[in-house]
Protein backbone atom coordinates (compact mmCIF):
# COMPACT_ATOMS: atom_id res chain seq x y z
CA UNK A 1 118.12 89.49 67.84
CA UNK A 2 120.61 91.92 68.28
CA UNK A 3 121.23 95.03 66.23
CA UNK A 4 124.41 97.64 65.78
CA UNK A 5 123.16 100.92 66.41
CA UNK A 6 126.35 102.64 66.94
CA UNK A 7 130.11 101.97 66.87
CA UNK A 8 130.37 99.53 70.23
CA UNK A 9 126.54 99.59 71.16
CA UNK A 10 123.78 97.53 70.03
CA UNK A 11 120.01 97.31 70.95
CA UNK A 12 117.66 94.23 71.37
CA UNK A 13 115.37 93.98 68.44
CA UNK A 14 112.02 95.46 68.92
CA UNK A 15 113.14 98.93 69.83
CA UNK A 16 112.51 101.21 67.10
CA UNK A 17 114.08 104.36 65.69
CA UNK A 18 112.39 107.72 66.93
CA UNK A 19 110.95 109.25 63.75
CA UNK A 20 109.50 112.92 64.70
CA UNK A 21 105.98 113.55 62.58
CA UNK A 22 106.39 116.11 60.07
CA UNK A 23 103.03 118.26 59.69
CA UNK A 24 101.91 120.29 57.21
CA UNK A 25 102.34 122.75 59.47
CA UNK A 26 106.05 122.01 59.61
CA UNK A 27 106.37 121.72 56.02
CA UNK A 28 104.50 125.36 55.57
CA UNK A 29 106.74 127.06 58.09
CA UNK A 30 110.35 125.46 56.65
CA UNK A 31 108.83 126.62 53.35
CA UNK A 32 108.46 130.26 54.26
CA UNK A 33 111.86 130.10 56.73
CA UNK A 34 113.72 128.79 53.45
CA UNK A 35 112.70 131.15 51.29
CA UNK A 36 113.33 134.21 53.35
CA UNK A 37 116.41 133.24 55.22
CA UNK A 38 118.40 130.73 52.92
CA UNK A 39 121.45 130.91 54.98
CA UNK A 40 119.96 130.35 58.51
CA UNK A 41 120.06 126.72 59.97
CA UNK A 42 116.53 125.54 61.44
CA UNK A 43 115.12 122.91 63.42
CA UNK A 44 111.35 122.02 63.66
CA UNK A 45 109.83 119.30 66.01
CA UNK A 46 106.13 119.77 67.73
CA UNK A 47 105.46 119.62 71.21
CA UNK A 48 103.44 116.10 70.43
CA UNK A 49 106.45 113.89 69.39
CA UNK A 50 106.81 113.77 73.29
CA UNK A 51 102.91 112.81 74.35
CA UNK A 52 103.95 109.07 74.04
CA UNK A 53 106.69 109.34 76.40
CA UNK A 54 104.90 111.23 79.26
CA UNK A 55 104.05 109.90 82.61
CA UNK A 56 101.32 113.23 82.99
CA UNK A 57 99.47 113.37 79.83
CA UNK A 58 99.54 117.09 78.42
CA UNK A 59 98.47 118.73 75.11
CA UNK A 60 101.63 120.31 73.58
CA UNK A 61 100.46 121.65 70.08
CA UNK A 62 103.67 123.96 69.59
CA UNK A 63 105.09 124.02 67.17
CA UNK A 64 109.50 124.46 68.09
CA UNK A 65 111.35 126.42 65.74
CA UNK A 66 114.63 126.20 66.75
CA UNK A 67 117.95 128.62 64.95
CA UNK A 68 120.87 130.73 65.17
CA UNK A 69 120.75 133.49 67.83
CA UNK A 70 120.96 135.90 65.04
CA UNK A 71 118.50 134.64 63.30
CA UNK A 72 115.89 134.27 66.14
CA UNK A 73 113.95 137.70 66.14
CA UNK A 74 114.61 137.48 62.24
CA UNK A 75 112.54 134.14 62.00
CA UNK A 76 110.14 135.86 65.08
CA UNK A 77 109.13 138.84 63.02
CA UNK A 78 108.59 136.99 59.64
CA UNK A 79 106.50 134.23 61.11
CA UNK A 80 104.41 137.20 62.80
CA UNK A 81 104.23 138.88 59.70
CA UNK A 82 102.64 135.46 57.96
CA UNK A 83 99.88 135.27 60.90
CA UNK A 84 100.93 132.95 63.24
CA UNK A 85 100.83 133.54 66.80
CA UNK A 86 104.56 133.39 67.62
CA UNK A 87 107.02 134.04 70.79
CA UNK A 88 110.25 134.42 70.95
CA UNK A 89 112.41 132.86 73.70
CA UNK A 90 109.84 132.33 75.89
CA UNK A 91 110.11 132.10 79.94
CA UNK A 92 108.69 129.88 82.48
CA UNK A 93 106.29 132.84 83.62
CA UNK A 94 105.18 133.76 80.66
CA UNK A 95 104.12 130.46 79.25
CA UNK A 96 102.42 129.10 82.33
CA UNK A 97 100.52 132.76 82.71
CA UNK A 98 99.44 133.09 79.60
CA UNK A 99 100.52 130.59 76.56
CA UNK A 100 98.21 127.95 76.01
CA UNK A 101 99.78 125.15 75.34
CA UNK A 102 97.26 123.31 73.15
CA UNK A 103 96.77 126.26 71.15
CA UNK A 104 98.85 127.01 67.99
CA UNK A 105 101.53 128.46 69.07
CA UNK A 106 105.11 128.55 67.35
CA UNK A 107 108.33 129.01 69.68
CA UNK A 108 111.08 130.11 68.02
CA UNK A 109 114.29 129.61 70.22
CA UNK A 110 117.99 129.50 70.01
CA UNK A 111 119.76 126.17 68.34
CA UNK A 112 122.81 124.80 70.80
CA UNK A 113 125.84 124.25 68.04
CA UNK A 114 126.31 121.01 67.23
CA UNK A 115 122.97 119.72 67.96
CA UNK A 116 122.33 115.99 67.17
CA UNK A 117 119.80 116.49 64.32
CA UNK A 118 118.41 114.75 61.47
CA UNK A 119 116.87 115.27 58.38
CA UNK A 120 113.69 113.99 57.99
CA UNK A 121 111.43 114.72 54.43
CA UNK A 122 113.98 117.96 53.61
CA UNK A 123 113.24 119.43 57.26
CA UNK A 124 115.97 118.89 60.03
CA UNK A 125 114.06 117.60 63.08
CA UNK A 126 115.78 116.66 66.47
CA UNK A 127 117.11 113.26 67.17
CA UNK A 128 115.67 111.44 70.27
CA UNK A 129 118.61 112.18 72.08
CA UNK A 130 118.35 115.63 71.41
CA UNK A 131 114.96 116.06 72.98
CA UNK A 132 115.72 113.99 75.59
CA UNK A 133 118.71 116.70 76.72
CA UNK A 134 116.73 119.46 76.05
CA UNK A 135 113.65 118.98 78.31
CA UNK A 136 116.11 118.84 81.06
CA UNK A 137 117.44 122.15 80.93
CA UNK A 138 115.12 124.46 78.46
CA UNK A 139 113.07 126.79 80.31
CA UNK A 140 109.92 126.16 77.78
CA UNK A 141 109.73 122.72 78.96
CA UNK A 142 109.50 123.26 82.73
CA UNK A 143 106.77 121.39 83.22
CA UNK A 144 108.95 118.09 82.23
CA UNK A 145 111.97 119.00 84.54
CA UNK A 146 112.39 116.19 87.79
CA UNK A 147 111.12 113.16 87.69
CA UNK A 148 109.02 113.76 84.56
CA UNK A 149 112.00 114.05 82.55
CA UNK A 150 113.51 110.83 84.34
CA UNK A 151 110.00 109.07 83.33
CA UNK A 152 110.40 110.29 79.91
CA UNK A 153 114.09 108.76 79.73
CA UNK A 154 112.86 105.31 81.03
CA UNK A 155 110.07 105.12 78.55
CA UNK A 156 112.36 106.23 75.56
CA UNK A 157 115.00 103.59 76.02
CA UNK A 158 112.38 101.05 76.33
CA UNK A 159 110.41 101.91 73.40
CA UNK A 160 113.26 103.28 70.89
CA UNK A 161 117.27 103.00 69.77
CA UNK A 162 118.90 105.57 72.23
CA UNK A 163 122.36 106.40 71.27
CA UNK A 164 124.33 107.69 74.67
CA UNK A 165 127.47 108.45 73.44
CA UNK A 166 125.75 111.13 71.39
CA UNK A 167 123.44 112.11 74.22
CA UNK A 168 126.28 112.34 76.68
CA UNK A 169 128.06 114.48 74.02
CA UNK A 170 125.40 116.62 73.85
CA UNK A 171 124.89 116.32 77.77
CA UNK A 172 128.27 117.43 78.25
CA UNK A 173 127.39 120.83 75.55
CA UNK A 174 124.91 121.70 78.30
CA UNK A 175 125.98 121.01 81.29
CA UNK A 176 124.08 118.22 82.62
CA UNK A 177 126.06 115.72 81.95
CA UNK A 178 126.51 114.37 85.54
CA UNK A 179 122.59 114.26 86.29
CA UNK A 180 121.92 112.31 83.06
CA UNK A 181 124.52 110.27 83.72
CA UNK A 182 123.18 109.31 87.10
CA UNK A 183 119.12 108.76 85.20
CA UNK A 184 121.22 106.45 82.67
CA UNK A 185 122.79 104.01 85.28
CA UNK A 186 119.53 104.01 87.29
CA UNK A 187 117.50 102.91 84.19
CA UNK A 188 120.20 100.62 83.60
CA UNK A 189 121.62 102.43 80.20
C-alpha cells in the first residue's frame, strides 16, 4: 500500500507520522509563556521524543523551549522566576560539565525562521524533519553529532513519514545541506 505524503513523494504503508508527546510539563510552561509574552512564537519538544531513535541509549529529560532571539532571555528570566531550573543558550562545555541531562532542566534557545513546525494540542512542537536537522548542527545536542545522528536518520525513515523536500529546505537554512544530502542517498532516501 502506498500513501501520498507530499506533492511527488509517497511512503510504503506501515511508516507512521512522528507525533512529539506533549507533557504536562509542556502544557504548564506554554501556559505561563502565553500568558506573559502573547506576541512571542515558541516551540516545545523534550529531549525523549528522540530515545526511540538512538543507537546509544541516553536519558534526555529537557525540556527545549525554543523562540525569537529577542525573546530568549525574556522567556529565560520568567521561567526562572516560576522555579524551574533553566539555561539559556547553553554550550557544549557547560552541559557536559555540569547539566544533568536526566534532570529537569528547561533549555530555552533561539528558533531558526521558518522552522518546519506543527501544532500539536495548541502547542507548536517540531516536525520530524526539524529535529532531525537540528541534532546535526545545535551545540546542545553534541552528543548526537557523527554517526549518531546518521543512526538516528536511518531509524527515522524506517520507522516514520520523512518529508525531504522540507528537510532539505530546512537543511539548506542551516547549512548542512550537502552532508545530509550525502546520509539521505546512503540510507537510500
Amino acid at each position: 500500500m502506498i500513501s501520498r505524503v507530499a506533492r511527488g513523494h509517497y511512503s510504503i504503508a506501515g511508516k507512521k507520522p512522528f507525533v512529539p508527546e506533549v507533557s504536562k510539563r509542556m502544557k504548564q510552561v506554554n501556559e505561563i509563556l502565553r500568558k506573559a509574552l502573547p506576541f512571542a512564537t515558541f516551540c516545545l519538544y523534550q529531549g525523549a521524543d528522540l530515545t526511540p531513535y538512538l543507537h546509544n541509549i541516553a536519558t534526555n529529560n529537557v525540556l527545549y523551549v525554543e523562540t525569537e532571539r529577542d525573546s530568549c532571555e525574556a522567556a529565560f528570566n520568567l521561567l526562572k522566576g516560576q522555579g524551574f531550573t533553566v539555561y539559556v543558550r547553553p554550550d557544549k562545555e557547560l552541559i557536559y560539565h555540569y547539566i544533568d541531562l536526566a534532570g529537569d532542566a528547561i533549555f530555552v534557545k533561539a528558533l531558526s525562521s521558518e522552522s518546519p513546525v506543527s501544532v500539536r494540542e495548541g502547542i507548536t512542537v517540531p516536525t520530524l524533519e526539524k529535529l532531525l536537522v537540528d541534532i546535526r548542527v545545535d551545540e546542545d545536542f553534541y552528543d548526537l553529532h557523527g554517526s549518531e545522528a546518521f543512526y538516528v536518520l536511518r531509524n527515522a525513515a524506517e520507522r516514520n513519514v520523512i518529508n525531504v523536500s522540507k528537510m532539505m529546505r530546512y537543511a539548506r537554512r542551516r547549512h548542512i545541506d550537502t552532508e545530509l544530502q550525502k546520509d539521505l542517498n546512503e540510507i537510500g532516501l
